[in-house]
N, C-alpha and C. Protein backbone atom coordinates (compact mmCIF):
# COMPACT_ATOMS: atom_id res chain seq x y z
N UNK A 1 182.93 97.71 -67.64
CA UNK A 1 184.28 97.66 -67.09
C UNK A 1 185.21 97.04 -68.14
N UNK A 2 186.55 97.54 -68.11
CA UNK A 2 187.27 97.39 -69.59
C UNK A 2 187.90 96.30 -68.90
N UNK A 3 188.57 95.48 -69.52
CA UNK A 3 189.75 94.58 -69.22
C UNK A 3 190.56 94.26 -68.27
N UNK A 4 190.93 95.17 -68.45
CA UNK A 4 192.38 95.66 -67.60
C UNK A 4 192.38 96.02 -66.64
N UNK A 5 190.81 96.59 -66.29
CA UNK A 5 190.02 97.52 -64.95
C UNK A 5 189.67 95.69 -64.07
N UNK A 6 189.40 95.10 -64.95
CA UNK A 6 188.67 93.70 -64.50
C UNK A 6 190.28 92.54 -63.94
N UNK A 7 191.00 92.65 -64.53
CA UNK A 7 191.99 92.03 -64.18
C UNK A 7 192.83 92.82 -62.96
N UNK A 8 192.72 94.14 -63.04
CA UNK A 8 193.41 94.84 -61.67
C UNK A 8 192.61 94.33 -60.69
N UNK A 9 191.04 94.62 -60.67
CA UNK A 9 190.43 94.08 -59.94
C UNK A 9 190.66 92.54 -59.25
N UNK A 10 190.78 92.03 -60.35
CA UNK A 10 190.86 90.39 -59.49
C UNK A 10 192.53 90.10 -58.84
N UNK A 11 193.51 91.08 -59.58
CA UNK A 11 194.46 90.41 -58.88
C UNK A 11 194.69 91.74 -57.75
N UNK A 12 193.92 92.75 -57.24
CA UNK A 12 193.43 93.20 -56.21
C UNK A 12 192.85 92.21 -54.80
N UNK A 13 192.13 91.18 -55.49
CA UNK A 13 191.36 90.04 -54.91
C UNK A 13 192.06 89.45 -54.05
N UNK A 14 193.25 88.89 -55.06
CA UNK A 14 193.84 87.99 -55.28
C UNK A 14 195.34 88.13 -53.90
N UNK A 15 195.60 89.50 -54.21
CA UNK A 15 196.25 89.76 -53.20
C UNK A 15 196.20 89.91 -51.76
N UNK A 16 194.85 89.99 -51.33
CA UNK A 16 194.13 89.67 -50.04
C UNK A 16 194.01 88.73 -49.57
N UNK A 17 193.97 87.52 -50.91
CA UNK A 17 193.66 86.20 -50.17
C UNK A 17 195.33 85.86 -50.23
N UNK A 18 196.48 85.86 -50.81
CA UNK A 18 197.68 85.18 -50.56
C UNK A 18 198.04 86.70 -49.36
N UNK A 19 197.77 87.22 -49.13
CA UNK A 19 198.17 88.21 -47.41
C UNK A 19 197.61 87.35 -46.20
N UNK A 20 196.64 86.88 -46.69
CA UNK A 20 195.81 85.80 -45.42
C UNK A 20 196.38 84.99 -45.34
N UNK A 21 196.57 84.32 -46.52
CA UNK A 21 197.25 82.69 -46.52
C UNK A 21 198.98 82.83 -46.11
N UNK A 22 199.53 83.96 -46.03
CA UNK A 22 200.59 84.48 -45.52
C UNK A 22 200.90 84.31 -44.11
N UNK A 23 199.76 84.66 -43.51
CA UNK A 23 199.55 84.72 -41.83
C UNK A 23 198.85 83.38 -41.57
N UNK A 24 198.57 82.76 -42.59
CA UNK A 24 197.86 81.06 -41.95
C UNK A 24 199.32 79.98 -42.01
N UNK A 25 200.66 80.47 -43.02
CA UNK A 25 201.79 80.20 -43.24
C UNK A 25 202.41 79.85 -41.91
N UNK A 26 202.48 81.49 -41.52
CA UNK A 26 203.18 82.15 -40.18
C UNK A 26 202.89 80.60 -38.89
N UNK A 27 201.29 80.84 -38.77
CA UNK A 27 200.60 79.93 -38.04
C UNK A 27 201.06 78.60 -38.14
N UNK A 28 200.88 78.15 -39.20
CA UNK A 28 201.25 76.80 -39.49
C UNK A 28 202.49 76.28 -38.62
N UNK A 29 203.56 77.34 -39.08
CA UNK A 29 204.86 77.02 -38.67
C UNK A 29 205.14 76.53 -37.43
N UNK A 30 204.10 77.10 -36.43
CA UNK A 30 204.40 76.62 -34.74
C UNK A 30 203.89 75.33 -34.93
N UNK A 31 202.33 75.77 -35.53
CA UNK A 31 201.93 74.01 -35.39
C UNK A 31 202.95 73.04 -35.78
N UNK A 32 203.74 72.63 -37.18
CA UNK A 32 204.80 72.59 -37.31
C UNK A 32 205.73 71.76 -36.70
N UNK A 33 206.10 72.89 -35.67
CA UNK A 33 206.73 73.12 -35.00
C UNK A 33 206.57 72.10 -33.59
N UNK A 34 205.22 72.37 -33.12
CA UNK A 34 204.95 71.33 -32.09
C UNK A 34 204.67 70.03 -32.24
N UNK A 35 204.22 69.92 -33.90
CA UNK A 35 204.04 68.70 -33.61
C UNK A 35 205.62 67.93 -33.97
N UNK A 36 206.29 68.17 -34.57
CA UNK A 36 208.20 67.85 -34.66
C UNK A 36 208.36 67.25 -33.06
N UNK A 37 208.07 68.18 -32.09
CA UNK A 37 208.93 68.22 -30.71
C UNK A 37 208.13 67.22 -30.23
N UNK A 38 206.73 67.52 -30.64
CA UNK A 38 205.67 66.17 -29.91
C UNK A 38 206.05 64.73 -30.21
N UNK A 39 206.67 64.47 -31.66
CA UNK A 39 207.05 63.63 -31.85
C UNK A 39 208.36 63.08 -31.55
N UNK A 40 209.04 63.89 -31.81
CA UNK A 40 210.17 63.18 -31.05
C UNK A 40 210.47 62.84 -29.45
N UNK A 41 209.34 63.80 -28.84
CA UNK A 41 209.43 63.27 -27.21
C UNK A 41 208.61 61.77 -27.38
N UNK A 42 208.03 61.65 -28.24
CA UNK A 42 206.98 60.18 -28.14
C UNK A 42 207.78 59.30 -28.80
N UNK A 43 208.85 59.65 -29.53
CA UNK A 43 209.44 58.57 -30.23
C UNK A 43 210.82 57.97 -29.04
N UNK A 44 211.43 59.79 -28.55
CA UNK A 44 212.29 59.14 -27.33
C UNK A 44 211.54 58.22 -26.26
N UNK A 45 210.16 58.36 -25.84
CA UNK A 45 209.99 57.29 -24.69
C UNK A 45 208.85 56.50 -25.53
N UNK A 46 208.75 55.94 -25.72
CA UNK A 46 207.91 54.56 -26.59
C UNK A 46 208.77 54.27 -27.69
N UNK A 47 210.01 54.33 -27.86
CA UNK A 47 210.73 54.20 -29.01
C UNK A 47 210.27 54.17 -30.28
N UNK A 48 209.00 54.05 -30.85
CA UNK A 48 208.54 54.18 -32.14
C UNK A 48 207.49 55.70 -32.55
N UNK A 49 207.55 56.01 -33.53
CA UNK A 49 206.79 57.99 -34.09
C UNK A 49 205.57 57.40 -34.06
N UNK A 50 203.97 58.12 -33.57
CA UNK A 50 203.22 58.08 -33.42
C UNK A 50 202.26 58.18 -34.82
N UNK A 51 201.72 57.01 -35.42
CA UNK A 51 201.31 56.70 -36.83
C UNK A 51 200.45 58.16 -36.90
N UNK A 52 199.49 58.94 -35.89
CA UNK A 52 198.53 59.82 -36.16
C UNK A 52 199.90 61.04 -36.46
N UNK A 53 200.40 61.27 -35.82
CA UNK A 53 201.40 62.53 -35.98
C UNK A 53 202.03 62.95 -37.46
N UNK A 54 202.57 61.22 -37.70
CA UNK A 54 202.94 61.12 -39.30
C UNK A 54 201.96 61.37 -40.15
N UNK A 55 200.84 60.75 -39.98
CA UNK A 55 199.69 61.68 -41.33
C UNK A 55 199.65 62.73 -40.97
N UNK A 56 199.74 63.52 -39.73
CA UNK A 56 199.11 64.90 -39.61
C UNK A 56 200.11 65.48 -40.31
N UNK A 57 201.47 65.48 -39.71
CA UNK A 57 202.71 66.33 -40.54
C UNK A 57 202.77 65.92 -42.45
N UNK A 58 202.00 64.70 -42.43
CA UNK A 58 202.14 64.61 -44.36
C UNK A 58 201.10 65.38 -44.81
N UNK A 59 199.93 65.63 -44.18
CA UNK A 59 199.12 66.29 -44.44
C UNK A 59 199.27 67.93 -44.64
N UNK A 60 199.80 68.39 -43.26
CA UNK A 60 200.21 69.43 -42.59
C UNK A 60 201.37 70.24 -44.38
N UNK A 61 202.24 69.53 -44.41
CA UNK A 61 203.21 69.81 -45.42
C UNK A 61 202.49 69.63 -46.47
N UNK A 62 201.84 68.90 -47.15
CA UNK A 62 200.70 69.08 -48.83
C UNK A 62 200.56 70.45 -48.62
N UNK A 63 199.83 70.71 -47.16
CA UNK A 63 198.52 71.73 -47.18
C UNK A 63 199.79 73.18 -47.56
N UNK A 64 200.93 73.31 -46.97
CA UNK A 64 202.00 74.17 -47.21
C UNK A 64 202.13 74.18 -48.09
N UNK A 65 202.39 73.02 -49.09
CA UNK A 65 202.60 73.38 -50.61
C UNK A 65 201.63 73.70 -51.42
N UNK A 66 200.40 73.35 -50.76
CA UNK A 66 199.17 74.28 -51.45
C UNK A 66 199.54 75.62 -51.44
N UNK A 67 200.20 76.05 -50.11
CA UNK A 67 199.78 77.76 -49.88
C UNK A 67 200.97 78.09 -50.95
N UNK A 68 201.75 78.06 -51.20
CA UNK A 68 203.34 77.96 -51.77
C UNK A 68 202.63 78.03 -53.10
N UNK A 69 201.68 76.73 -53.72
CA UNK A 69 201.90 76.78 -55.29
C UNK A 69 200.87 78.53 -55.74
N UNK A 70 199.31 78.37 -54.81
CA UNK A 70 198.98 79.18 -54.80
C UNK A 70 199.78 80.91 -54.55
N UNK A 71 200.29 81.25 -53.61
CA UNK A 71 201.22 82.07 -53.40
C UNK A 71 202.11 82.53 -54.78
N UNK A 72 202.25 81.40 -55.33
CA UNK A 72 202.98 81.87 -56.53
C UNK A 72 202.68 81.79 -57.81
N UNK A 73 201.65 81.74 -57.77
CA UNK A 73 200.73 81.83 -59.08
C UNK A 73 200.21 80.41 -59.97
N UNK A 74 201.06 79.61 -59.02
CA UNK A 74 201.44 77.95 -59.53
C UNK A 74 199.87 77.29 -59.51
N UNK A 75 199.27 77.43 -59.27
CA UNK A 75 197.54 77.45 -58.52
C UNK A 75 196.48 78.34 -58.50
N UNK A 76 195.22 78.56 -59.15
CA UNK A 76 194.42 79.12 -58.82
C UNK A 76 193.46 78.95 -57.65
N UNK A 77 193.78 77.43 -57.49
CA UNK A 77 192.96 77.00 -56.43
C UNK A 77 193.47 77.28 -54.85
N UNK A 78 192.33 77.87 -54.34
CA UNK A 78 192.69 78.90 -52.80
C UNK A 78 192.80 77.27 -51.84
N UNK A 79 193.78 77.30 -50.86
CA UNK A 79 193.86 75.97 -50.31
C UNK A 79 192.59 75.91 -48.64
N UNK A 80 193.03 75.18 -48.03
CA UNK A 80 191.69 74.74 -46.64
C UNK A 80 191.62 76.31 -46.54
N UNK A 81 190.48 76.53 -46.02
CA UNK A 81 189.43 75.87 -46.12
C UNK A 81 188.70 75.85 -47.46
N UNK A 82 188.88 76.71 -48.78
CA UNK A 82 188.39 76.40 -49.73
C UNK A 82 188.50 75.26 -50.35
N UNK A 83 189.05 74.16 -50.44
CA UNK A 83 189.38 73.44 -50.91
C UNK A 83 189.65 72.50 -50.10
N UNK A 84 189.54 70.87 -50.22
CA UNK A 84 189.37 69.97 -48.76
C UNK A 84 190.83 69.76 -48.14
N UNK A 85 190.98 69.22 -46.81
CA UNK A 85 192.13 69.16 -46.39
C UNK A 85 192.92 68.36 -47.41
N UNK A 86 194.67 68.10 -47.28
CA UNK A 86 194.91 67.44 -47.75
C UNK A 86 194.96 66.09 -47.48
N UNK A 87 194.60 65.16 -47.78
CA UNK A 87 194.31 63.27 -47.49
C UNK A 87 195.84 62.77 -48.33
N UNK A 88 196.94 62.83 -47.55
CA UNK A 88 198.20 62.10 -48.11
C UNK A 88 198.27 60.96 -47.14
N UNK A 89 198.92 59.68 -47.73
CA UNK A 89 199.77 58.91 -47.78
C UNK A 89 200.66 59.31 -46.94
N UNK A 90 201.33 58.73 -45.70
CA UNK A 90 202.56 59.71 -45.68
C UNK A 90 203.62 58.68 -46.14
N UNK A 91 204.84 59.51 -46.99
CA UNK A 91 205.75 58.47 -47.39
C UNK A 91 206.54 57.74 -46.51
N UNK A 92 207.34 56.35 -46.50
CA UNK A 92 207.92 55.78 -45.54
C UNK A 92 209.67 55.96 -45.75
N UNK A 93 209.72 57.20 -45.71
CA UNK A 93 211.15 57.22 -45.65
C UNK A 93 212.27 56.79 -44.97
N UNK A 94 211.43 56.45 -43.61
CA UNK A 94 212.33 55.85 -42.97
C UNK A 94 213.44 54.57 -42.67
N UNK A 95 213.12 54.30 -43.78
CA UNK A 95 213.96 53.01 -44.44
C UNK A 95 215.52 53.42 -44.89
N UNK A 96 215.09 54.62 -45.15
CA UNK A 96 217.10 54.91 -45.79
C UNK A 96 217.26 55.67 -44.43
N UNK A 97 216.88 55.78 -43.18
CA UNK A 97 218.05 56.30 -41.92
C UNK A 97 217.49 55.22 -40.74
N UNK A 98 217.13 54.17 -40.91
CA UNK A 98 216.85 52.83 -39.86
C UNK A 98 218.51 52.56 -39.56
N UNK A 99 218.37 52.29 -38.42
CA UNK A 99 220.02 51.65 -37.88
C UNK A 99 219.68 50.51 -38.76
């Protein structure tokens, strides 16, 4: 197999797996999505954001910019499940919008 036959091939591959990771995107977004609303109903009645929610959404967003760097060539590395979840920190931004 010549070269060129071998490189169509892989970015043949290649295009199957960012079509998947396309529709795990899609997915994401509700999750997303619910956990935003989950949190702010927990933050309106217990007045403080739920510490598990905040890692999940810092996590949740890495794992997006996995699909993103991959998606765009920025990455070879295929994100969850090939690769482990993301384990972030979540940052404490909330210091520049505290009353």
């Amino acid at each position: 197999m010549s070269q060129p036959e071998h490189s169509r091939e892989l970015l043949g591959l290649r295009l199957i797996w960012m079509l998947l990771f396309l529709f795990v995107w899609l997915g994401a977004q509700y999750v997303l999505a619910v956990v935003v609303l989950v949190q702010l109903v927990v933050r309106l009645i217990k007045g403080e954001a739920n510490p598990g929610l905040i890692a999940f959404g810092a996590a949740l967003g890495a794992y997006l910019a996995q699909i993103v760097r991959f998606g765009t060539f920025a990455s070879e590395v295929k994100p969850w499940p090939f690769a482990d979840w993301p384990a972030t920190e979540p940052a404490d931004d909330r210091s520049a919008t505290a009353p």
